[in-house]
N, C-alpha and C. Protein backbone atom coordinates (compact mmCIF):
# COMPACT_ATOMS: atom_id res chain seq x y z
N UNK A 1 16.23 -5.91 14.75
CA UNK A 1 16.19 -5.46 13.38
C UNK A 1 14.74 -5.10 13.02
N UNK A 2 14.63 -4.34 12.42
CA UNK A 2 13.16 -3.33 12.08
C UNK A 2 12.32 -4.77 11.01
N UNK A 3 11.07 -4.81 10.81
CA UNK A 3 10.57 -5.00 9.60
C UNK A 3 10.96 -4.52 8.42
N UNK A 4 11.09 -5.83 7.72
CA UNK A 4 11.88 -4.91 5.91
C UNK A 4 11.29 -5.76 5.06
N UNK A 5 10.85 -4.72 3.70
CA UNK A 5 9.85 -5.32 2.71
C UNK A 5 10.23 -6.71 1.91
N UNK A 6 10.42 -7.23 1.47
CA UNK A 6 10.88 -8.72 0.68
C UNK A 6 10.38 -8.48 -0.99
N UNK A 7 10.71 -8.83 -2.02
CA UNK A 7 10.38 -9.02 -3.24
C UNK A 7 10.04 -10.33 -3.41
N UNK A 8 9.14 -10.77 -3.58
CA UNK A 8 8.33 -12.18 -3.99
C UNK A 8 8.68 -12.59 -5.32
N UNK A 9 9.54 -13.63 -5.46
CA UNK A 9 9.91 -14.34 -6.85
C UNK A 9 9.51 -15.33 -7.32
N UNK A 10 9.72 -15.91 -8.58
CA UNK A 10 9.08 -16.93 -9.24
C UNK A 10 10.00 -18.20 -9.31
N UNK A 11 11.20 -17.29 -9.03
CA UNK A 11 12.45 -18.15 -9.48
C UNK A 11 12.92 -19.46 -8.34
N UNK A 12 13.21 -20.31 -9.21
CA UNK A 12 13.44 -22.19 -8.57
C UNK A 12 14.27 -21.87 -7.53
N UNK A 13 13.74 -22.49 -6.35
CA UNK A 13 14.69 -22.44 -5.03
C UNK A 13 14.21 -21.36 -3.99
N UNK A 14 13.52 -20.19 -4.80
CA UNK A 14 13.41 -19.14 -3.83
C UNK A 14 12.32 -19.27 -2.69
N UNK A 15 12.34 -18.73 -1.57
CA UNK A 15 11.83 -19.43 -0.48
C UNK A 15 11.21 -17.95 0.14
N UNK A 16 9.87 -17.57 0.76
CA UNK A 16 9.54 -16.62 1.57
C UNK A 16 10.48 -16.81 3.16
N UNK A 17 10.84 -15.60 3.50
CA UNK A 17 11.48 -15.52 4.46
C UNK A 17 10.43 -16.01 5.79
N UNK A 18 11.09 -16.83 7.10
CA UNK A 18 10.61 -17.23 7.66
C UNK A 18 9.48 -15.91 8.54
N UNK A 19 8.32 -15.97 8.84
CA UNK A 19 7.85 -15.42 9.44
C UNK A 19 7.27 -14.35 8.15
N UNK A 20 7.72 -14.27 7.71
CA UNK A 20 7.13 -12.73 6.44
C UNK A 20 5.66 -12.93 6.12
N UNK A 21 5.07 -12.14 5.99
CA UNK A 21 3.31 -12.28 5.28
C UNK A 21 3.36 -11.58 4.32
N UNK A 22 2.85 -12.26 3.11
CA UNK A 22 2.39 -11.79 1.74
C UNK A 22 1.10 -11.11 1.68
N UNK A 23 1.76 -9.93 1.03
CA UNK A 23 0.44 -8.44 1.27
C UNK A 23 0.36 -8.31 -0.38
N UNK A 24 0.73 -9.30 -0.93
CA UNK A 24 0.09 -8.89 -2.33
C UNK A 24 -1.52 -9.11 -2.38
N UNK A 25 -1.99 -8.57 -4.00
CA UNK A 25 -2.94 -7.99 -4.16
C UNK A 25 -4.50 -8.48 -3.81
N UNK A 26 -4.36 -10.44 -4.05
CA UNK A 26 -5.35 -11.22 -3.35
C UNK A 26 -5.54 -11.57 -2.24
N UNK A 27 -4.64 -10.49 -1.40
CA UNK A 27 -4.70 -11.09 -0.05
C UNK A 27 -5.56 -9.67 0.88
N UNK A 28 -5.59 -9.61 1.65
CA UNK A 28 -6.41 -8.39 3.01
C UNK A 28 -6.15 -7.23 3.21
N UNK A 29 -4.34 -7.96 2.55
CA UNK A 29 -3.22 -6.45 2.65
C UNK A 29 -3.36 -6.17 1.20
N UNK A 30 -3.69 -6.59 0.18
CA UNK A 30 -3.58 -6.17 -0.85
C UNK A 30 -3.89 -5.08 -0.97
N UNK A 31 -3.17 -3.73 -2.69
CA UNK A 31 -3.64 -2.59 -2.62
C UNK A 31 -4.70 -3.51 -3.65
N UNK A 32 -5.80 -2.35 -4.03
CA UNK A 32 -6.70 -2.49 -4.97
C UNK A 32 -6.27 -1.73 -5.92
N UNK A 33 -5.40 -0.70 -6.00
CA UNK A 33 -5.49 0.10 -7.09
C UNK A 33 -3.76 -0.52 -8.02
N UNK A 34 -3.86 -0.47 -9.11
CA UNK A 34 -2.97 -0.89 -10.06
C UNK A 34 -2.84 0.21 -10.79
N UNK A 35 -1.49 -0.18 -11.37
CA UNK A 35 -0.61 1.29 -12.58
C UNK A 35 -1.50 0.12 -13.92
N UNK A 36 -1.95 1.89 -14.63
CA UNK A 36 -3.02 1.59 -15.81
C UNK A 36 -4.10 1.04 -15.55
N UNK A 37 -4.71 0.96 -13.86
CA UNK A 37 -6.31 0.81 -13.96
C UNK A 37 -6.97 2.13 -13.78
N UNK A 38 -8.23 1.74 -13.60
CA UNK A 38 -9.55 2.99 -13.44
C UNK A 38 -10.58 2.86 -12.85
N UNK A 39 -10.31 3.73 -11.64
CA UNK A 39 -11.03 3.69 -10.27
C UNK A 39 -12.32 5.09 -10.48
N UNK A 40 -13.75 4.30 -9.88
CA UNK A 40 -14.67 5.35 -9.82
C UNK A 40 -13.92 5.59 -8.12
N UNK A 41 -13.96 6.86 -7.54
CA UNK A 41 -13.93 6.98 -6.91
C UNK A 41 -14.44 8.24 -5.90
N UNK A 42 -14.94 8.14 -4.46
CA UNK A 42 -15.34 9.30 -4.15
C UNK A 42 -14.17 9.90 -2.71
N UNK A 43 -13.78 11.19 -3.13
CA UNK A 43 -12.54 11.81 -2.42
C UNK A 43 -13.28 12.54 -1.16
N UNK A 44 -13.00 12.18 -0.42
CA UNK A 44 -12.63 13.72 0.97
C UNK A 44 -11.68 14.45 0.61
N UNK A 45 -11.36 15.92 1.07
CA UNK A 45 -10.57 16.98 1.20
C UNK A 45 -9.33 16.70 1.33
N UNK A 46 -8.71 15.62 2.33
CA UNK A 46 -7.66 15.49 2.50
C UNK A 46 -6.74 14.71 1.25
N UNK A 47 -7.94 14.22 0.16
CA UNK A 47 -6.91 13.51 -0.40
C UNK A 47 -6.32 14.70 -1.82
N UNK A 48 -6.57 15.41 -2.01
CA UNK A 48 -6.58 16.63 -2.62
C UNK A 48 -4.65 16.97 -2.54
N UNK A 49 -4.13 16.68 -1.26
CA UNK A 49 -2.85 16.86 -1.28
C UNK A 49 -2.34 15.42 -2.11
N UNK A 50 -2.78 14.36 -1.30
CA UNK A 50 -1.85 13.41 -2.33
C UNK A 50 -2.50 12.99 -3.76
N UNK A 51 -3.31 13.08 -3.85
CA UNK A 51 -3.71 12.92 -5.38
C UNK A 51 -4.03 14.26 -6.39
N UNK A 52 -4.27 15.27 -5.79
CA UNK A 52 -5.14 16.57 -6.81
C UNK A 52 -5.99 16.41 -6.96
N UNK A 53 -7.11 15.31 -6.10
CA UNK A 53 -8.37 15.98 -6.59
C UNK A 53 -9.12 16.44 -5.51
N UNK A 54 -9.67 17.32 -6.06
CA UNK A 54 -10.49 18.59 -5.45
C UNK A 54 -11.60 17.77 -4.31
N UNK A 55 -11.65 18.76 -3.25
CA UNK A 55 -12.32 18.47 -2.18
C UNK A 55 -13.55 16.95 -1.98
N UNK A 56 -14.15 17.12 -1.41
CA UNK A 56 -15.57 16.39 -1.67
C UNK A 56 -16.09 15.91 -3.10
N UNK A 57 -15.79 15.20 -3.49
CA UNK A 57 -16.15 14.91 -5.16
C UNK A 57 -15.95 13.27 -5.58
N UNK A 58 -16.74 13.13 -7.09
CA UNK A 58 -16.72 11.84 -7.61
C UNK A 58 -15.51 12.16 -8.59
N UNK A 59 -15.09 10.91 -9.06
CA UNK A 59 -13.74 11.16 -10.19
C UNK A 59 -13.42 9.92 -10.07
N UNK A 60 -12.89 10.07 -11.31
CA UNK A 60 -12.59 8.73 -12.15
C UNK A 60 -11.17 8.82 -11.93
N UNK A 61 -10.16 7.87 -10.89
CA UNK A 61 -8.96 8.18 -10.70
C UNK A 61 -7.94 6.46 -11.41
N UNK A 62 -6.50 7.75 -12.54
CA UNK A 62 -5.94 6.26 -13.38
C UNK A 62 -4.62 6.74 -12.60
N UNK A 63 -4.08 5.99 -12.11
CA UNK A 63 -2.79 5.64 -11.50
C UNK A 63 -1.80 5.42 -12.92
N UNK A 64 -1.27 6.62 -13.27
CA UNK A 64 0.42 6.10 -14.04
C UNK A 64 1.70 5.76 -13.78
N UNK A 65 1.61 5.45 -12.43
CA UNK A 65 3.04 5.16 -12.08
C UNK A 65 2.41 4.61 -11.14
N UNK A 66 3.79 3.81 -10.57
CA UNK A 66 3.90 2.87 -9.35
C UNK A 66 3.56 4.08 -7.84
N UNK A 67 4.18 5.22 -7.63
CA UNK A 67 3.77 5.90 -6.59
C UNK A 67 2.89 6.43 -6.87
N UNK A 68 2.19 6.77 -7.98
CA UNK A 68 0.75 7.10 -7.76
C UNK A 68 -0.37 6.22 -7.18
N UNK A 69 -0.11 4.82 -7.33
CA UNK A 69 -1.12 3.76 -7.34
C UNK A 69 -0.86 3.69 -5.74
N UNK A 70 0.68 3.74 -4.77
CA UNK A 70 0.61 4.19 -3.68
C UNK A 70 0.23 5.00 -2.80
N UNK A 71 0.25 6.19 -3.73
CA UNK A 71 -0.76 7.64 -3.22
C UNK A 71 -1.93 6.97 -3.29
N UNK A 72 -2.70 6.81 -3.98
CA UNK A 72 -4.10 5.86 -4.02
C UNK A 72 -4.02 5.15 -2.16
N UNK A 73 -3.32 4.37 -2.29
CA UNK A 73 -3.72 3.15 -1.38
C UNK A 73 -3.41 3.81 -0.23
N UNK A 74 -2.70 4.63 -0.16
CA UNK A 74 -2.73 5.37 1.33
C UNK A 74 -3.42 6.55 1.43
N UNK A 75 -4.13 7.36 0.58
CA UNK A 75 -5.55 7.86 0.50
C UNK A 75 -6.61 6.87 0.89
N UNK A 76 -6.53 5.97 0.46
CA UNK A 76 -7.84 4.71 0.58
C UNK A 76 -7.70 4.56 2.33
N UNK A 77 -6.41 3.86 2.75
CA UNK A 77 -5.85 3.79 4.05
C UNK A 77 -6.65 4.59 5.13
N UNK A 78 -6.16 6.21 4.49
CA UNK A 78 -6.48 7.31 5.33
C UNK A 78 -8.60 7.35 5.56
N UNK A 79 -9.08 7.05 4.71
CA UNK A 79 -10.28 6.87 4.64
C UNK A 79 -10.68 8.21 3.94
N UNK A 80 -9.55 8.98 3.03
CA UNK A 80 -9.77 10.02 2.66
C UNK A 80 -10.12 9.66 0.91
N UNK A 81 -10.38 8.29 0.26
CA UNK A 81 -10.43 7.99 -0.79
C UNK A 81 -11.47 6.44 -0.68
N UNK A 82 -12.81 6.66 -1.22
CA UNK A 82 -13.67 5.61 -1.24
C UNK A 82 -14.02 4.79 -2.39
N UNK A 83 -14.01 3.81 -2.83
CA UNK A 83 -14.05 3.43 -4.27
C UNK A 83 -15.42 2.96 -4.63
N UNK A 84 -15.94 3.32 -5.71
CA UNK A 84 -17.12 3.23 -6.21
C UNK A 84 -17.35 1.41 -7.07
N UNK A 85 -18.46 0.99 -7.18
CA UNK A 85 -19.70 1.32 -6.70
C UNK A 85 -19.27 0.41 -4.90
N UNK A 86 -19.68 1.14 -3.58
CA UNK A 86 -19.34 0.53 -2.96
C UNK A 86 -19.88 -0.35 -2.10
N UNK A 87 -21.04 -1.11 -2.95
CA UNK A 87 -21.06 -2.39 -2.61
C UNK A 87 -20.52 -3.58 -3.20
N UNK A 88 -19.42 -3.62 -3.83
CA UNK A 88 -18.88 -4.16 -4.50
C UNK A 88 -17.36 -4.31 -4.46
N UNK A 89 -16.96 -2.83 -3.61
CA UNK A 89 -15.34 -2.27 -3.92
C UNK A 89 -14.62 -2.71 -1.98
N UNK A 90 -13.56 -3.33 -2.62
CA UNK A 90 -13.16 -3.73 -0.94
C UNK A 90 -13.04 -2.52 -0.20
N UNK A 91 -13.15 -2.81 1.10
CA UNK A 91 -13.25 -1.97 2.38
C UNK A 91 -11.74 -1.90 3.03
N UNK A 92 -11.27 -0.39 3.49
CA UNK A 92 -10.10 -0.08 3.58
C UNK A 92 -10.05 -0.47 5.24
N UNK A 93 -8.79 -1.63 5.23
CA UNK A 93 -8.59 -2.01 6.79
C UNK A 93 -8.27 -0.83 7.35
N UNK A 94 -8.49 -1.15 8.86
CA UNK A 94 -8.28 -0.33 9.90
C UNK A 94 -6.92 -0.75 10.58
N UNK A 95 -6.12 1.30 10.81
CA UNK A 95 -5.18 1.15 11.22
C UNK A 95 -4.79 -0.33 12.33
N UNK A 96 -6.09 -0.15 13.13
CA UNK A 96 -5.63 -1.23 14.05
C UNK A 96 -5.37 -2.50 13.57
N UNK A 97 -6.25 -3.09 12.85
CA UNK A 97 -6.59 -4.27 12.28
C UNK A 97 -4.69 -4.75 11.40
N UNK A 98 -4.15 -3.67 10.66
CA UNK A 98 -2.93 -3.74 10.60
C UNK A 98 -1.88 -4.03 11.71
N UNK A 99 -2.14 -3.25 12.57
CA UNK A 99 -1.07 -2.88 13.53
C UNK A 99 -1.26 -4.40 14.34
N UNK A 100 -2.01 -5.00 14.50
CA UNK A 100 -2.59 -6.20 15.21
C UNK A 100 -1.87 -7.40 14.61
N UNK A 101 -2.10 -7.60 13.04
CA UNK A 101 -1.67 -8.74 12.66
C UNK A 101 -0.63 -8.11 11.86
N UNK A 102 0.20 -7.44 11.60
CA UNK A 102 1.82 -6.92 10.47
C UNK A 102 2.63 -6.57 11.79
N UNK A 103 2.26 -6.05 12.52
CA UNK A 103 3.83 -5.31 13.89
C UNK A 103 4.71 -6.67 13.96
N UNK A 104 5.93 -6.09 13.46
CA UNK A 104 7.10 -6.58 13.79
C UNK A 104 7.27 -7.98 12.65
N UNK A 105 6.81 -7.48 12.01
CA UNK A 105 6.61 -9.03 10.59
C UNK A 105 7.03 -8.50 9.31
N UNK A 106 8.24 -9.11 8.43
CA UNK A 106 8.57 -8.64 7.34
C UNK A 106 7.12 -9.05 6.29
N UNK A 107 7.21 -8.32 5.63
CA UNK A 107 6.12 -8.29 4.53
C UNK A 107 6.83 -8.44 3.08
N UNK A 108 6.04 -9.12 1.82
CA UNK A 108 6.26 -9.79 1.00
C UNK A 108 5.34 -9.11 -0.37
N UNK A 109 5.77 -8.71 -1.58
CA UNK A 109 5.19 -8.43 -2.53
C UNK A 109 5.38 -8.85 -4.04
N UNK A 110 5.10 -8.20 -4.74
CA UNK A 110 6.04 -8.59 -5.98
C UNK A 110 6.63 -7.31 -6.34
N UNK A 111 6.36 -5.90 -5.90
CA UNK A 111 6.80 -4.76 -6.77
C UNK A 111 8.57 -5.22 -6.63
N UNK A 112 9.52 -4.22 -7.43
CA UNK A 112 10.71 -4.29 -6.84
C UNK A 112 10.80 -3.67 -6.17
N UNK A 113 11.89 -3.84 -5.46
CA UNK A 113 12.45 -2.93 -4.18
C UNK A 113 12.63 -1.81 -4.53
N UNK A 114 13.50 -1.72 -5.58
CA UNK A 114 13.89 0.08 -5.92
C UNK A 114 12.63 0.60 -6.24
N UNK A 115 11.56 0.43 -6.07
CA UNK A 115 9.99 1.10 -6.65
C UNK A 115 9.27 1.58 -5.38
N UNK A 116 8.27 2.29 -5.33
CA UNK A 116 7.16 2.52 -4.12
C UNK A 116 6.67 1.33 -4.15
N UNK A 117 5.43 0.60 -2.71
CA UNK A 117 5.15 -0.12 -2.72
C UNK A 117 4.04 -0.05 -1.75
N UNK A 118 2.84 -0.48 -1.88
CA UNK A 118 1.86 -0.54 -0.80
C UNK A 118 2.57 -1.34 0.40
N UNK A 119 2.99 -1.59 0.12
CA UNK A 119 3.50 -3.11 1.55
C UNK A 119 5.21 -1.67 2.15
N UNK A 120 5.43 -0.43 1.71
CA UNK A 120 5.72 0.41 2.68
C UNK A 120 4.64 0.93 3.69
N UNK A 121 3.96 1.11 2.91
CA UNK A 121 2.75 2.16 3.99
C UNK A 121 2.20 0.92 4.93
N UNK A 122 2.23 -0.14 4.37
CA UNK A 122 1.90 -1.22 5.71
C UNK A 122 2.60 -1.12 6.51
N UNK A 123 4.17 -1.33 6.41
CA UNK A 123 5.51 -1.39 7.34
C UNK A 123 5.10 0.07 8.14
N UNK A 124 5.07 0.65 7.88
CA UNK A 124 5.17 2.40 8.51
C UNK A 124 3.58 2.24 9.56
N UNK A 125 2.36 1.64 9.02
CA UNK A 125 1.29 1.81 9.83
C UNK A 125 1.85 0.45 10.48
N UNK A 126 2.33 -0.96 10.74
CA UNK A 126 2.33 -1.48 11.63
C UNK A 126 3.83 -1.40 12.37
N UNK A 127 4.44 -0.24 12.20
CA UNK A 127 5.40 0.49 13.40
C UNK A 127 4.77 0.90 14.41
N UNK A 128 3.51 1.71 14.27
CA UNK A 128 2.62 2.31 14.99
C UNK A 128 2.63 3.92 14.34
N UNK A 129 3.12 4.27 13.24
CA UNK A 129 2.71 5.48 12.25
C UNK A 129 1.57 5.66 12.10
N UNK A 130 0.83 6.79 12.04
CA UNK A 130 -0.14 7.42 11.84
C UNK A 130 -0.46 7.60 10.76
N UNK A 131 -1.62 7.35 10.14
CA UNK A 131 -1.97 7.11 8.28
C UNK A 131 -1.47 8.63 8.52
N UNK A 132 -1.80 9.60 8.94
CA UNK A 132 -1.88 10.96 8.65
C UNK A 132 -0.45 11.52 8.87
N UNK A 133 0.79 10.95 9.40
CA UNK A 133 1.68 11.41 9.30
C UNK A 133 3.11 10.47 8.41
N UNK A 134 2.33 9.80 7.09
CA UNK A 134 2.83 9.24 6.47
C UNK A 134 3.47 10.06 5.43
N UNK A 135 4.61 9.90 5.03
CA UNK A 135 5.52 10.80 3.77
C UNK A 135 5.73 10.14 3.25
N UNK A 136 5.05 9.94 1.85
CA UNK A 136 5.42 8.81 0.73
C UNK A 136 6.79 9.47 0.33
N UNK A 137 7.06 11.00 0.39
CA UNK A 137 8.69 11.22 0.12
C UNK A 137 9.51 10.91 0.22
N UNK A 138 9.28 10.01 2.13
CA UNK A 138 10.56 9.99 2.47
C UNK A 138 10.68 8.42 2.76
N UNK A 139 9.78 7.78 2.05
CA UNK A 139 10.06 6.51 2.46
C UNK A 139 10.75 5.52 0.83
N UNK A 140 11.84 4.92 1.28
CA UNK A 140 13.05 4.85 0.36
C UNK A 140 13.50 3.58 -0.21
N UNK A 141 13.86 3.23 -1.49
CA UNK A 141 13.84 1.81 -1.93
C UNK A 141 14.77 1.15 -0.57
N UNK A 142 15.95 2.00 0.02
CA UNK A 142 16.97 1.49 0.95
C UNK A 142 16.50 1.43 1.90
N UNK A 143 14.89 1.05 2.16
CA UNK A 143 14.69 0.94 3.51
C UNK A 143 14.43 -0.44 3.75
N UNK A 144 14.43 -0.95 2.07
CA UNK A 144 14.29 -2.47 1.84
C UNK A 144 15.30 -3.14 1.49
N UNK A 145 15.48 -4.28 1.45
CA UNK A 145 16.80 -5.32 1.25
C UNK A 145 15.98 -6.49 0.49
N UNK A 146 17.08 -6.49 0.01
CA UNK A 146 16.76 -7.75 -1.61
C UNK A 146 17.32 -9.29 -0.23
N UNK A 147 16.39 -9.95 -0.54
CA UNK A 147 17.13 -11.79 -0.29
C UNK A 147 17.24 -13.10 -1.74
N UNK A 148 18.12 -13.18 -1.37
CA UNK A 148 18.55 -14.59 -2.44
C UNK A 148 18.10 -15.75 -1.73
N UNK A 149 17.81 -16.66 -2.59
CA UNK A 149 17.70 -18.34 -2.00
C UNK A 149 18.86 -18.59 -1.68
């Protein structure tokens, strides 16, 4: 059976699935970017497709939705999105560094399932996916499964 994302609950009884790692936001896997924050940030060219902004440049980038704040984190991923000031702003792991410690490990968050989620683009880079041949299009709340206590 493939790796599949988990929803992290609050609720009495509920238990992390055996083996799963929590990639929420205080942790290594965490994304940095949140729906309704505001990122200084400096872009390469490539991120121009998933976000709109223009080539080589500084910009102030606000995530309004849940897949935007994913476009973010897999721009960041790609190394095509740097966050300002950056001695201060966490450093975007390396594909490997994923693929090393997530391959073959369900992963744990709080978004819901039916939503985008940074902890997809983890699952997809520790398959052995290529940041660069990632499709936030096609990756689908049904690729995740809800668990009960």
């Amino acid at each position: 059976m493939s790796p599949r994302r988990f929803q992290r609950r609050r609720k009495a009884g509920w238990r992390m699935p055996d083996g799963a790692v929590y990639v929420g936001r205080p942790t290594r896997w965490g994304s940095p970017f949140a729906v309704g924050g505001e990122y200084r940030v400096v872009s390469e060219p490539g991120a121009a497709a998933l976000l709109g902004v223009p080539g080589r440049s500084e910009a102030v980038l606000r995530p309004q939705t849940r897949r935007e704040a994913v476009s973010a984190y897999l721009a960041w991923v790609r190394w095509d999105l740097v966050l300002l000031p950056a001695e201060t702003a966490p450093v975007s792991p390396l594909t490997s560094m994923i693929v090393e410690a997530l391959a073959g490990r369900d992963l744990a968050c709080w978004c819901p399932l039916d939503e985008p989620c940074h902890a997809d683009v983890l699952l997809a880079l520790a398959a052995g996916i290529s940041p660069r041949d990632i499709d936030l299009s096609r990756i689908t709340p049904a690729e995740c499964e809800a668990v009960t206590p």
